[in-house]
Each structure stands twice: as C-alpha cells, then as structure tokens.
Protein backbone atom coordinates (compact mmCIF):
# COMPACT_ATOMS: atom_id res chain seq x y z
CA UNK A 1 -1.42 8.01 -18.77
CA UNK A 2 -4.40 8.91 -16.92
CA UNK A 3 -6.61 10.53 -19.38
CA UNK A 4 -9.73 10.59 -17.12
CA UNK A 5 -8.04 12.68 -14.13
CA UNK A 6 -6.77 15.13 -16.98
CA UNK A 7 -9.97 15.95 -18.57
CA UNK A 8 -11.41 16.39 -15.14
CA UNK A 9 -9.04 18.61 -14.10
CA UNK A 10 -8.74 22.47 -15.40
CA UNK A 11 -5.34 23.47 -14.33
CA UNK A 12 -3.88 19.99 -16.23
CA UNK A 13 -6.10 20.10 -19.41
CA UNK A 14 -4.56 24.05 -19.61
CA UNK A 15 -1.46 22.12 -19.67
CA UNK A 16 -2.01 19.33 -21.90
CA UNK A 17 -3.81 22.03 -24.40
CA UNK A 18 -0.67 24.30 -24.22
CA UNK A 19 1.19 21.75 -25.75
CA UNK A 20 3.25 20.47 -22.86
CA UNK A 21 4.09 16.71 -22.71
CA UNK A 22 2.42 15.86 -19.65
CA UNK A 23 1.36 12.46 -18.37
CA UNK A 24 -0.48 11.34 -14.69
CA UNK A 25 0.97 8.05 -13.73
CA UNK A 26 0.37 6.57 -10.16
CA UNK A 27 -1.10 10.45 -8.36
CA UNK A 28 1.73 11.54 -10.11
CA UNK A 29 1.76 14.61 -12.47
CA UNK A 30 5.49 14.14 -15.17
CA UNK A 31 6.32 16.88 -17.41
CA UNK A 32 9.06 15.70 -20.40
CA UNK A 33 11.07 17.75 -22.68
CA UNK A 34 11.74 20.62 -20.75
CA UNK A 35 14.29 22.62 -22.04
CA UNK A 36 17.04 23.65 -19.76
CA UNK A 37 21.24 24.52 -19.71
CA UNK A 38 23.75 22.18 -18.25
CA UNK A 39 27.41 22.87 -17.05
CA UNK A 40 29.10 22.66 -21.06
CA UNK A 41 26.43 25.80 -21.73
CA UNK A 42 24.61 23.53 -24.03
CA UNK A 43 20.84 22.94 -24.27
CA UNK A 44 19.23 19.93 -22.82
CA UNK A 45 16.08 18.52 -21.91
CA UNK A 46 14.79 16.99 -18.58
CA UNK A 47 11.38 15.79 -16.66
CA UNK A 48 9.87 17.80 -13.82
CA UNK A 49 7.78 15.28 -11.60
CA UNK A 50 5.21 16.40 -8.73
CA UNK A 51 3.04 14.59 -6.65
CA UNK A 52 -0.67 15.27 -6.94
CA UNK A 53 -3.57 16.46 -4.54
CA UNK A 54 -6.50 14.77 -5.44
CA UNK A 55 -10.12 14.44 -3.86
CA UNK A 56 -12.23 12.53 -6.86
CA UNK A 57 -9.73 12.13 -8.95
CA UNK A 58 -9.47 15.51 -9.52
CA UNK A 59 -6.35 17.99 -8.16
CA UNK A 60 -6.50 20.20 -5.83
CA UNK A 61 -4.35 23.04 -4.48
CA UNK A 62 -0.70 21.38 -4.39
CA UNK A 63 0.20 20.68 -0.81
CA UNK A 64 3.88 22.20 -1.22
CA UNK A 65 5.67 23.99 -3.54
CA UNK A 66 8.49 21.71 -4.13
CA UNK A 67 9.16 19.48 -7.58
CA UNK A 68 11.36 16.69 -8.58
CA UNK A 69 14.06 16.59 -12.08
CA UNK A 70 15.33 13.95 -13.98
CA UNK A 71 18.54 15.71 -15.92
CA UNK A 72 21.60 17.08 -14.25
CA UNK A 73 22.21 20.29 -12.47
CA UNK A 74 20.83 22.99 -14.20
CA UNK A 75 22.97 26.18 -14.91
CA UNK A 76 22.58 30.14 -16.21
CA UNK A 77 23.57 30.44 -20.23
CA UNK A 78 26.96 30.71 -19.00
CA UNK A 79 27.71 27.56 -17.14
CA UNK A 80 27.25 28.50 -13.34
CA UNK A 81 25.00 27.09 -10.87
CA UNK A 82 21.09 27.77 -11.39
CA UNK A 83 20.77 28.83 -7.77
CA UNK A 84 17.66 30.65 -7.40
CA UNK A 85 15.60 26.66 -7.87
CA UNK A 86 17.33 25.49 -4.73
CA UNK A 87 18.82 22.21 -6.74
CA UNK A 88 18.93 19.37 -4.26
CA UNK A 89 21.07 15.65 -5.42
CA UNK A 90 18.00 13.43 -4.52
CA UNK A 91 18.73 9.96 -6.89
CA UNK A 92 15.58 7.82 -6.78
CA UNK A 93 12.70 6.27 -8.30
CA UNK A 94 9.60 7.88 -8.16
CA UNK A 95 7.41 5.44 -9.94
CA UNK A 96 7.03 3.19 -12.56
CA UNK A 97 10.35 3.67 -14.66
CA UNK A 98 10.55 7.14 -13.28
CA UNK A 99 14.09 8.14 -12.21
CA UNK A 100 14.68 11.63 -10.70
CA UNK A 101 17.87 13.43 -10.09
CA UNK A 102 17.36 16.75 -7.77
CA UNK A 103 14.85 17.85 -5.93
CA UNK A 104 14.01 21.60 -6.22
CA UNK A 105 12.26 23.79 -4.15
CA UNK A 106 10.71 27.35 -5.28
CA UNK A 107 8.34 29.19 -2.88
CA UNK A 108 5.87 31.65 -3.68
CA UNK A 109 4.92 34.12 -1.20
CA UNK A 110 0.91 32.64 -1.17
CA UNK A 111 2.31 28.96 -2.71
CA UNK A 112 0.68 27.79 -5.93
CA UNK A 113 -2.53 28.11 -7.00
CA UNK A 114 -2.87 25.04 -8.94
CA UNK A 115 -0.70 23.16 -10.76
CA UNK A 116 -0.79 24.71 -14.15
CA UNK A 117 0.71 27.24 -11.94
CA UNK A 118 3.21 25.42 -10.48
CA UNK A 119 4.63 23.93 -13.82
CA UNK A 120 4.37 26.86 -15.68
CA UNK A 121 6.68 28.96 -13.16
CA UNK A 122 9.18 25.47 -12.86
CA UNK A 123 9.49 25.82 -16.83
CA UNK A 124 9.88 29.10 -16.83
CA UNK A 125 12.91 29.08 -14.50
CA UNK A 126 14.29 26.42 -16.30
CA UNK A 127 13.88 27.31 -19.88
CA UNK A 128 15.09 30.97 -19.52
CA UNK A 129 18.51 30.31 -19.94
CA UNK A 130 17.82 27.28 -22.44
CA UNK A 131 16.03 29.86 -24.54
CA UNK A 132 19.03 32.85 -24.18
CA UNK A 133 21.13 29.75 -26.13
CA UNK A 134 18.23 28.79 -28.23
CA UNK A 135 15.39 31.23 -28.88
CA UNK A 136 13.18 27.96 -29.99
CA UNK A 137 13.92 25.86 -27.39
CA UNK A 138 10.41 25.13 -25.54
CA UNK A 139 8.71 22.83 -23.64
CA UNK A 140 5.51 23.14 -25.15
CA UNK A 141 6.15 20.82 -27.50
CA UNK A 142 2.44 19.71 -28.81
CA UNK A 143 3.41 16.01 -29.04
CA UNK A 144 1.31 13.78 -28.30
CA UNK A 145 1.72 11.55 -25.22
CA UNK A 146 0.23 7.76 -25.36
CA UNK A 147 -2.10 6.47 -22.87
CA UNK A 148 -0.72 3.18 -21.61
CA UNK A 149 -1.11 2.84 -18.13
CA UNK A 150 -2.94 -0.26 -16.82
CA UNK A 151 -6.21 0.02 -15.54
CA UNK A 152 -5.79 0.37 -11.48
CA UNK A 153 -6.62 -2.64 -9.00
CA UNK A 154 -7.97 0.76 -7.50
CA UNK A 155 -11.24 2.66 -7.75
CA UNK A 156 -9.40 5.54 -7.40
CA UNK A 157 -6.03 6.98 -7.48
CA UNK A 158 -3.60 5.95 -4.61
CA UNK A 159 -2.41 9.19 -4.17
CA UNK A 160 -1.26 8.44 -0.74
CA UNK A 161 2.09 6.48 -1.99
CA UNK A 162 2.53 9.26 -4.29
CA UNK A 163 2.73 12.04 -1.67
CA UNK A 164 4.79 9.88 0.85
CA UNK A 165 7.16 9.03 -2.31
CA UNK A 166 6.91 5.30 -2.07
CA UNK A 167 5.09 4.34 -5.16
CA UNK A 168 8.01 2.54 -6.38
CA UNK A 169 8.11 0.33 -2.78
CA UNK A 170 4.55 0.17 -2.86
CA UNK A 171 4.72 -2.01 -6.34
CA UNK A 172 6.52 -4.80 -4.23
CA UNK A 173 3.34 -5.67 -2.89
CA UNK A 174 1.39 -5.85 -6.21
CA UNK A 175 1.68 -9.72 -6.31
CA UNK A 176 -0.91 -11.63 -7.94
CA UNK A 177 -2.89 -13.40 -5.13
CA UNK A 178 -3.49 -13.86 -1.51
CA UNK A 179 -5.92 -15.53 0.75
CA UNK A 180 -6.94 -14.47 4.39
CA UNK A 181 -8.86 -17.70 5.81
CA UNK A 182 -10.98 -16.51 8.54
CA UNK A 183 -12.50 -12.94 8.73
CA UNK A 184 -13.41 -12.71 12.84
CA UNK A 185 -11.85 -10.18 14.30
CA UNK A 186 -8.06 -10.19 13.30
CA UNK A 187 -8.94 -11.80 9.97
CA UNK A 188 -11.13 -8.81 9.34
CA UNK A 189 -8.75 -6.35 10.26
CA UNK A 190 -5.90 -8.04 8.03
CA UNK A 191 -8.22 -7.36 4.74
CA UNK A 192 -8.56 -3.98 5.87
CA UNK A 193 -5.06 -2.86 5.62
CA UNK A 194 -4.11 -5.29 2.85
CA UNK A 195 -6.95 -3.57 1.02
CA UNK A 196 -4.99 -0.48 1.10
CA UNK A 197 -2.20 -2.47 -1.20
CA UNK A 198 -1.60 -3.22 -4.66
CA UNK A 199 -2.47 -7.21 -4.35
CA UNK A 200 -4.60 -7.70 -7.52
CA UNK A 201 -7.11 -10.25 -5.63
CA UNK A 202 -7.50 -10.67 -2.16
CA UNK A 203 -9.77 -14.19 -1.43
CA UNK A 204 -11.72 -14.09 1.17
CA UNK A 205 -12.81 -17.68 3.04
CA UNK A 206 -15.70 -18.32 5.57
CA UNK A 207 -18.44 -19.91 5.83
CA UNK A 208 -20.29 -17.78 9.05
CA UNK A 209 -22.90 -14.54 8.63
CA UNK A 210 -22.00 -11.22 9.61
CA UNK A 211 -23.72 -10.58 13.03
CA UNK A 212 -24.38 -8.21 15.61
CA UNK A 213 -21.20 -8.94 17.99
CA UNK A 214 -19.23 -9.21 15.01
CA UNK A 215 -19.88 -5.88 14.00
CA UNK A 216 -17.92 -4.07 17.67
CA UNK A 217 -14.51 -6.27 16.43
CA UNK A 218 -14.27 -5.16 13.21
CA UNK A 219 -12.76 -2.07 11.03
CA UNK A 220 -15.62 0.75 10.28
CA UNK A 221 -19.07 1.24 11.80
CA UNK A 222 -21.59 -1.47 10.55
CA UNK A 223 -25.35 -0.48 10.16
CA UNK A 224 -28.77 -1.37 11.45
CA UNK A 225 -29.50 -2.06 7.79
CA UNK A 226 -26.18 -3.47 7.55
CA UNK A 227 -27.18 -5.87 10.40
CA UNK A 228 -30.75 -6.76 9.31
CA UNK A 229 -29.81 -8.09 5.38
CA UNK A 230 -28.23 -10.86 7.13
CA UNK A 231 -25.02 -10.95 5.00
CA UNK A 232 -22.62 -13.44 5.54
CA UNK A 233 -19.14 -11.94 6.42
CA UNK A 234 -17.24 -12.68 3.24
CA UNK A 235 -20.38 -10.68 1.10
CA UNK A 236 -20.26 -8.26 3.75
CA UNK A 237 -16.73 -7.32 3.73
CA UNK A 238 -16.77 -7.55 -0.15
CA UNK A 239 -19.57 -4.81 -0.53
CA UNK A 240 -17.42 -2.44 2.02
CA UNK A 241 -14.30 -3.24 0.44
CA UNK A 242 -15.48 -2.89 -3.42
CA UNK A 243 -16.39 0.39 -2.78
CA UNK A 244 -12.22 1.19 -2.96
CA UNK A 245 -10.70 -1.10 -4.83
CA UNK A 246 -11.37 -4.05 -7.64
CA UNK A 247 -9.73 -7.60 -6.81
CA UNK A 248 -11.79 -8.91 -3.61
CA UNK A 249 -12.87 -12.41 -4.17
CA UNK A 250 -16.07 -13.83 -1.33
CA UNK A 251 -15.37 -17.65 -0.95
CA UNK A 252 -18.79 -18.66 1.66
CA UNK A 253 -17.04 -22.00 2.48
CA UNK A 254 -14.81 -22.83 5.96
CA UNK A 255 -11.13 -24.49 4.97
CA UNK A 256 -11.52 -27.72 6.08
CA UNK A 257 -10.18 -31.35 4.75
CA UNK A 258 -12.23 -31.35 1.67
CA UNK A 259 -12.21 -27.81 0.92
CA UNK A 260 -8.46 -27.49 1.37
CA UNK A 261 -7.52 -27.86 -2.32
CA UNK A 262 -8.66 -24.20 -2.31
CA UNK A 263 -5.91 -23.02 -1.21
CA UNK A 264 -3.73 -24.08 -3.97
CA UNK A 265 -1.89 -21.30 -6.34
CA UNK A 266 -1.66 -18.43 -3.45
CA UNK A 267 1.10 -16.24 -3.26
CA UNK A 268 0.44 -15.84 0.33
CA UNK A 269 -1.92 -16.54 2.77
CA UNK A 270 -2.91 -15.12 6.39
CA UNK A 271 -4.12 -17.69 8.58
CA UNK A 272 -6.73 -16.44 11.09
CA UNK A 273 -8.49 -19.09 12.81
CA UNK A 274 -8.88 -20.61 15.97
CA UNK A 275 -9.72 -24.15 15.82
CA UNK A 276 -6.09 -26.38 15.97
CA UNK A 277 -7.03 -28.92 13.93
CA UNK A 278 -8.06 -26.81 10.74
CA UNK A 279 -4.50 -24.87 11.17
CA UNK A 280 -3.00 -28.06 11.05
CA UNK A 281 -4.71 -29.05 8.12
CA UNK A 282 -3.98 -25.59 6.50
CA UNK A 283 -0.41 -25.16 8.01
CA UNK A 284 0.57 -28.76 6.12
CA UNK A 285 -1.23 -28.37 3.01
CA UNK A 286 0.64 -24.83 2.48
CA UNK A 287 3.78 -26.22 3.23
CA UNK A 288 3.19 -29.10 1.02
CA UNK A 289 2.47 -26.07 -1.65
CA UNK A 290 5.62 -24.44 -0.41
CA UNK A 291 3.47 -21.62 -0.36
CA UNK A 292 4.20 -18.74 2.30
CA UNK A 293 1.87 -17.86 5.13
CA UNK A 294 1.20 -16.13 8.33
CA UNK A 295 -0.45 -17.68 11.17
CA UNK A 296 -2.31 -15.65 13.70
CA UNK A 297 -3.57 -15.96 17.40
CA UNK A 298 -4.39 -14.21 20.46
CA UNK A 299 -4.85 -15.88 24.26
CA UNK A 300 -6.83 -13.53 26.91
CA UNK A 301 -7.52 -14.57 30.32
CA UNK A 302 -9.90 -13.24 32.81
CA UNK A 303 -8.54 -12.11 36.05
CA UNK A 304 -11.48 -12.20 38.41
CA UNK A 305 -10.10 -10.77 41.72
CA UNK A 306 -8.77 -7.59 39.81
CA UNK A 307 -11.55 -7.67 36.87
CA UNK A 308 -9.38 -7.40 33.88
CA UNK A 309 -7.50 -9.15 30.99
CA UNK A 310 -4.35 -10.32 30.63
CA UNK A 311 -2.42 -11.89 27.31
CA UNK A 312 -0.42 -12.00 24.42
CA UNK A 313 -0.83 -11.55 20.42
CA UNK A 314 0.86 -13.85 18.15
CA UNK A 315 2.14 -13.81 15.11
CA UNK A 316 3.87 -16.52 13.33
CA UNK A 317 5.65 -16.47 9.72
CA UNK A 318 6.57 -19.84 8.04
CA UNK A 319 8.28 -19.67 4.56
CA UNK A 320 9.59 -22.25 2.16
CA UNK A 321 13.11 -21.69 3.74
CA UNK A 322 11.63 -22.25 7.44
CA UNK A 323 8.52 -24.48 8.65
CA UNK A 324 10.54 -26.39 11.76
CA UNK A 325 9.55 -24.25 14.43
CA UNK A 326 5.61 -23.83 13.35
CA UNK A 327 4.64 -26.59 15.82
CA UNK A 328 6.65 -24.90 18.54
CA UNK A 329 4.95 -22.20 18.95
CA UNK A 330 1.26 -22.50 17.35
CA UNK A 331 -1.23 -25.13 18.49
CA UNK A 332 -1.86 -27.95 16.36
CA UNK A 333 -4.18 -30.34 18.31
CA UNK A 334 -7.60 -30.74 19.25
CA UNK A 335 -10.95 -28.83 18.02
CA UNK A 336 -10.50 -25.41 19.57
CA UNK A 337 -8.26 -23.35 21.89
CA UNK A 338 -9.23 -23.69 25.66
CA UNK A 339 -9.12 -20.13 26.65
CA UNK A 340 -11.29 -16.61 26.43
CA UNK A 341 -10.64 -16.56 22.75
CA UNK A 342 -11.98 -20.15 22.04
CA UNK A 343 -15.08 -18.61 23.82
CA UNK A 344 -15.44 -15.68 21.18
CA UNK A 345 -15.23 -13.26 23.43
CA UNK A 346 -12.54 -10.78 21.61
CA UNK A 347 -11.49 -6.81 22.15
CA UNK A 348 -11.57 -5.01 18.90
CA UNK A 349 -7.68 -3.43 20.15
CA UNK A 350 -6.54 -6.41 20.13
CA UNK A 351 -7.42 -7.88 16.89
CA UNK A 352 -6.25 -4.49 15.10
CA UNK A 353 -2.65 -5.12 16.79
CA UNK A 354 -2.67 -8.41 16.24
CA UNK A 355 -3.70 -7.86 12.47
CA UNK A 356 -1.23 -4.99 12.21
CA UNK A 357 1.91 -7.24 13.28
CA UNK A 358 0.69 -10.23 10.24
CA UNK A 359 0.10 -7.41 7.66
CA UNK A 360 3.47 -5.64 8.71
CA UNK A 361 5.20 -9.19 9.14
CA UNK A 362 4.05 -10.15 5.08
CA UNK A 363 5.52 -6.68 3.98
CA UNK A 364 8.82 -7.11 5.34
CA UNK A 365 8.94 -10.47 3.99
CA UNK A 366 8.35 -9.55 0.54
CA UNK A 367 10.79 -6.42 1.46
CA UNK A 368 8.49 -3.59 1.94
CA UNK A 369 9.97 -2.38 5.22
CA UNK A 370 13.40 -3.38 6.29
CA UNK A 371 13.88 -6.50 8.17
CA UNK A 372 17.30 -6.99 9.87
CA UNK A 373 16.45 -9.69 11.72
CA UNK A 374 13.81 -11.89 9.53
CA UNK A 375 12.11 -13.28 12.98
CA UNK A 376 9.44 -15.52 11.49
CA UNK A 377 8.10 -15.62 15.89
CA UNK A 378 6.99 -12.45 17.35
CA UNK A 379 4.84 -12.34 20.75
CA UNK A 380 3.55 -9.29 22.04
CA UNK A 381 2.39 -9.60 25.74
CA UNK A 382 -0.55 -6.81 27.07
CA UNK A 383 0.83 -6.17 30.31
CA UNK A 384 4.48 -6.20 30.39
CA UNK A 385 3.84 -4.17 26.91
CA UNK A 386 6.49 -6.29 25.35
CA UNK A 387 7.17 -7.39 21.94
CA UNK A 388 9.62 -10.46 21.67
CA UNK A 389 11.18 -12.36 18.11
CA UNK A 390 12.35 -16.04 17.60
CA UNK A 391 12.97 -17.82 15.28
CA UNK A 392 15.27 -16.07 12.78
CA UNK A 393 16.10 -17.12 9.81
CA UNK A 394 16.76 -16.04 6.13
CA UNK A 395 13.39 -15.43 3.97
C-alpha cells in the first residue's frame, strides 16, 4: 500500500481516517469490505477499484466517473437488479492479484470532485440496501490495512498503465535485466521507451562522449550546459533517465572480444551497432548464452540528382528457438557498413522508427502485444512506405 500518496492526498486520508479499508496499489485507489445485497437477498461484501489522477503523486480531480467491483451483481433488499449503478460483466485483472467483476458507471451532473467523493457516493449506493437487511452493515470498517507493496523501479507512480487498464500486461515486462549495446541514435531511442517499462535494470554499454551532433538524433532537447560538461553518453543518458525511474546501469566500455563476457546473465539484449564484426562477436556470444536479443540497423543512400534519401529500417529478432536466419539478413563481416550510416550521418525519424519496431518487437516476444505471426525479420522501406516480415517461427 502506498502510504506516501495517501498522506499527501486530502480526499484519500478523509478516507483512510473514516475508517474505510482503502489501499493505493500500482495508481490504483481499492476499497474492500463494502457491504452490498446479492440475488439470495443476503448481505455480502465486495471491492470497488478506480484508477487514479495523479500529478506528484498526489490525486487530482478523477478523469471519469466510472468504477470497477469485485463481487457479483448487486441487487435492491429484495433480490432485483441494482439498476440505477449501470452494472456492466467486465471479468479482468486490474493489477497485482486484483480481480474485478462489473464495471459501473454513475454520473454526476458536474462529475466528482475528488475521490473521497467518488467513493463515498459508490458506497452509498451500494450499502443502502445492505444496510435495509442489516442496519450495521458498513464499510467503514476501521481495520487496519498493511503496507506491503514493493518499493517501485519508478520515481513515481505509473499511473499511465493504471488509467489505460493494463497494469496487469504491463508486469510482463518487469523482467530482471536487459542490456542495450550502443546508445547512437536508435540505441538511444530504445532506452527511452524501455525506460517507460517495468525492467528493474536497464545496462547501458559505450564507450563514446555525448556530443554536439549527437544531441539532434536523440530523445529530448540536450543543453548548452548539457553539451559543455563533456559527459560521455552512457552518464549522460543515466542523469536524464534517473530523473524517472531507479534501475539504469552506465557501463563506459564498447563490447568488443575482451569485454564480451559482459554480456553474460541478460534477459535480453538490444543490439544497436554498426560495425559487423562486433555484431558478430555479440550475435555468437548471445547465442552461445541462449540469451534472446534484437539486432538493429538502418541503410540510407543519397540520391544526388533528386537531393534526397532513400532506405530501409531493420529489425531482426533471434531467440533460443531460432538463430538460422541471423546471417541472412544482418551483416556479419568486415569493420563497418559501407553506406550513409557507416558515415554517421543519421535522421533523428529514422532512429525513433527504427527503435520503436525493436522495443515493440521485445514486447510481443515476451507477450505484451499480440503476435500472430512471431516474424523474428521485419524491413520497413522509406519510400515504398512498406513494412515486410520473414522469418516466422514459434518464440
């Protein structure tokens, strides 16, 4: 329970002091014990759930008026349908252990104020009938409520999955470990929506500084002051990306042969550089690891005559089940790429996209979004604005 956001927040200390048996878990706000009737005309007791506005860690007005209820349909004292809380059959799992029955939905004329508000007039239209049964029955209960949740990988509440209702899929992606191995421009965009997850440590490996051309292909709006401490890029994106979240590990060393061994004990890792040779040694010592990993690239070319760019973003998965068709596809040989990207000459666009596809490639392998086909190939090329998949296979 979330003890913090509670005292620091009027309308659920009123609660908590009332006596109801509230607790915040995951920018979620769960009310047990509340008295209510079921179908046999008999007393029972269920959980309203509602997601939580927060700024600080500290509510604000609730965005909608609508609640969630673990029990079964509630009735009047006499059995029939409890109509008036607009009881919708909604089975899921809200969070952590949190199963919910019906959705309900109540509207003020001017919404709620807060949520001491809200629950109160939930309660109320609940316990009504509960209390025409049993004059003592109550959902203020006064007992007390343990505080056991686990300090955040967060600095903050993620009340985002909360309000989109996805906490529960969210926790697939709380694994232990990953590495990203390169932070230029895709690699740098690939910790910046990864930070956004529950991964308990992201490790970040490179060995260059953080300069000034850097700074127009990567995620945010570096400084002059930013610019002038001289940072390399793995202390650099650690300061930025501590400011959200706990977990994110600087590593100021390249991956080569004798730094390889670094690698070992990953969950996953996102490959994102652009010399051949180190991907090779990477790509083999992974597999050797059976450890799962995403391999990234991008080839521009300059067309002179019409003065623009033409290419294709890459993105290539290879899992313990499938590693045949890495050499296929990604290059292996020699010291670096021979086109515009071997140059370092990159488009910000580009590297978001291709970053995008990795990050949204690992969370449909470890079952975050659907994945029907389980393509562990996917090219998208710029001007025929086409995204292609080979290489299926089950992950």
């Amino acid at each position: 329970m979330s003890t913090r956001l509670i005292a620091r927040s009027p309308d659920l200390k009123r609660l908590q002091d009332e006596g109801y048996e509230i607790e915040v878990r995951s920018a979620y706000l769960i009310v047990r014990s509340v008295p209510y009737v079921n179908a046999a005309r008999t007393v029972a007791f269920g959980t309203v759930v509602t997601d939580l506005m927060l700024n600080d860690d500290i509510t604000q007005k609730p965005g909608d008026h609508q609640v969630w209820f673990s029990g079964v349909q509630p009735c009047h004292a006499d059995g029939s349908v409890l109509a008036a809380i607009g009881a919708q059959p909604c089975a899921q799992t809200i969070c952590e252990s949190v199963q919910v029955d019906f959705r309900f939905s109540s509207k003020p004329a001017d919404g709620y104020p807060d949520y001491y508000a809200k629950i109160a007039q939930y309660v109320e239209m609940l316990s009504n009938p509960a209390r025409s049964l049993n004059p003592e029955a109550t959902a203020k209960t006064h007992r007390p409520v343990e505080a056991t949740e686990a300090e955040s990988v967060f600095l903050y509440t993620d009340s985002a999955s909360s309000r989109a209702g996805i906490v529960a899929v969210a926790q697939k992606l709380a694994m232990p470990k990953i590495a990203i191995v390169g932070l230029g421009g895709t690699g740098s965009y690939v910790l910046d929506l990864v930070a956004k997850t529950g991964v308990l440590e992201i490790h970040l490996f490179d060995g260059d500084r953080f300069f000034q051309h850097n700074a127009f292909r990567a995620p945010g709006a570096a400084s002059l002051e930013d610019l002038r401490k001289g940072l390399s890029k793995v202390d650099y994106y650690t300061q930025i990306y501590s400011r959200m979240r706990r977990g994110v590990i600087p590593h100021l060393e390249y991956i080569e042969a004798d730094t390889i061994q670094h690698l070992e004990g990953f969950d996953f890792v996102f490959v994102c550089v652009d010399r051949p040779a180190v991907r090779k040694t990477i790509s083999e010592f992974l597999t050797g690891q059976g450890t799962p990993f995403v391999d990234v690239g991008m080839e521009l070319e300059l067309i002179e005559e019409s003065a623009c760019l033409v290419g294709s973003s890459r993105v290539t998965l290879s899992t313990p089940t499938k590693r045949d068709h890495l050499s296929r596809h990604v290059s292996l040989e020699g010291p670096v790429v021979d086109d515009i990207y071997g140059t370092n000459i990159q488009v910000a666009d580009m590297n978001a996209l291709n970053a995008a596809l990795a990050v949204v490639k690992w969370k449909k392998f470890y079952t975050f979004y659907q994945d029907c086909y389980q393509e562990h190939q996917s090219v998208y090329a710029i001007n025929a604005h086409q995204l292609t998949r080979d290489e299926t296979g089950s992950t």
